[in-house]
Protein backbone atom coordinates (compact mmCIF):
# COMPACT_ATOMS: atom_id res chain seq x y z
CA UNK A 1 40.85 142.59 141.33
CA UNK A 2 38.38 143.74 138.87
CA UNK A 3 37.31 147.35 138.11
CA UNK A 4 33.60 148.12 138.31
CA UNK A 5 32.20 150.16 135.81
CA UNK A 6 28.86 152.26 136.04
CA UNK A 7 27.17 153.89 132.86
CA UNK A 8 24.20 155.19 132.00
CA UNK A 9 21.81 157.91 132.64
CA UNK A 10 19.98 160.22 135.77
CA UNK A 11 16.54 161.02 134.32
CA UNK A 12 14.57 163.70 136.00
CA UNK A 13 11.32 164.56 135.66
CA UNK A 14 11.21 168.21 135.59
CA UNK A 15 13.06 171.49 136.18
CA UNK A 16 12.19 170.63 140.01
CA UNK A 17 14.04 167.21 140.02
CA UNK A 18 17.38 169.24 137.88
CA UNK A 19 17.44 171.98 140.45
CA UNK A 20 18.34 169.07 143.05
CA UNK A 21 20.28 167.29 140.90
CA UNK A 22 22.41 170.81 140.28
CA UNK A 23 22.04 172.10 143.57
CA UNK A 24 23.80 168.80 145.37
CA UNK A 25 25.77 167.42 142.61
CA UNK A 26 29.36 169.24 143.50
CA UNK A 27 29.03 168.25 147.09
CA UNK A 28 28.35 164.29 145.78
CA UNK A 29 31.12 164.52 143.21
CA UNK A 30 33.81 165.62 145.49
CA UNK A 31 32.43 162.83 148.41
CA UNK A 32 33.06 160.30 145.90
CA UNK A 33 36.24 161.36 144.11
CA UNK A 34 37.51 161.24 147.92
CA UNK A 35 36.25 157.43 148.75
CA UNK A 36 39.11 155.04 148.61
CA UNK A 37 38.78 152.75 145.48
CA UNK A 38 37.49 155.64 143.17
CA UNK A 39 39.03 156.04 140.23
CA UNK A 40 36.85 157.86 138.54
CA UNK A 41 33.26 159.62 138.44
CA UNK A 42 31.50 161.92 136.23
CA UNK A 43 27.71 163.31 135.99
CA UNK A 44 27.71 165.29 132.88
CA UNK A 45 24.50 167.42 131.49
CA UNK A 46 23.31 165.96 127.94
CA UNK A 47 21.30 167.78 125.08
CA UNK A 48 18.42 166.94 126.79
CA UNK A 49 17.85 169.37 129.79
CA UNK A 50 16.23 166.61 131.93
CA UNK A 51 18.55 163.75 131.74
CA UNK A 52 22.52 163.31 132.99
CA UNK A 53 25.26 160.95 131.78
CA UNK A 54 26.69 159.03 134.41
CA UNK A 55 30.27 157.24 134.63
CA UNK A 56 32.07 155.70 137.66
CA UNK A 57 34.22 153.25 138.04
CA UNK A 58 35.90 151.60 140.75
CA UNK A 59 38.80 149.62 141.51
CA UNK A 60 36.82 146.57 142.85
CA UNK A 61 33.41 145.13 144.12
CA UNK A 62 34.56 145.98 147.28
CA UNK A 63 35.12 150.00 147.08
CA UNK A 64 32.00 150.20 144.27
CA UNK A 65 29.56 148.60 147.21
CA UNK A 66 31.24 151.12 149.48
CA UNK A 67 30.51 153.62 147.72
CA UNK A 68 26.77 152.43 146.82
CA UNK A 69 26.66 151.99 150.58
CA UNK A 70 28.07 155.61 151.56
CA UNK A 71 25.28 157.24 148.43
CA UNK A 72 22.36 155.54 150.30
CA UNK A 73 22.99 157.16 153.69
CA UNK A 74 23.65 160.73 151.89
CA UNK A 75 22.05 163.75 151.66
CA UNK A 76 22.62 163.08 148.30
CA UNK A 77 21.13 159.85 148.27
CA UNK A 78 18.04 161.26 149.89
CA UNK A 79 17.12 164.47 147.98
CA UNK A 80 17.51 162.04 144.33
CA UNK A 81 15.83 158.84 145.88
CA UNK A 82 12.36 159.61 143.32
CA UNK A 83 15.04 160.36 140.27
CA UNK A 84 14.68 157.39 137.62
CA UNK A 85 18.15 155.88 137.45
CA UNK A 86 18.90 153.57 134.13
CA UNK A 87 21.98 152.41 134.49
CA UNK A 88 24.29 149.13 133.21
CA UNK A 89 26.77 147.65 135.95
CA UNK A 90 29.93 145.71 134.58
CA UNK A 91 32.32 143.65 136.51
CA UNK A 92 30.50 142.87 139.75
């Protein structure tokens, strides 16, 4: 098996898009730290108000596409569809 690793950033466009991102964040962390194949995820504010670090990783393709799978479905998935995403995938 290979772990899958997730970097990169959540950009938001304005203090709209962060007080989504804050206001459903917890509730995504802890659905994720639960999945099976998670070994760990963190969304972390930066020095720039408007943009969030992002690492995840996985324990293998399969649980990562799981979890991608789970995210799209979510409330959490829905409320930060317009939210730029720019992230780098490594090991699928």
């Amino acid at each position: 098996m290979t772990d899958v690793y997730l970097s990169g950033q959540l950009v938001c466009r304005d203090n709209d898009d962060v007080a989504v991102v804050v206001q459903h964040l917890a509730v995504h962390i802890a659905q994720t730290c639960a999945e099976v194949g998670c070994v760990s995820f963190r969304v972390s504010p930066t020095d720039d108000p408007l943009v969030w670090h992002v690492d995840e990783l996985f324990r293998d393709a399969t649980a990562f596409r799981a979890h991608q799978a789970r995210v799209a479905g979510s409330k959490w998935g829905r409320v930060t569809d317009g939210i730029e995403r720019r992230y780098k995938i490594e090991g699928l």
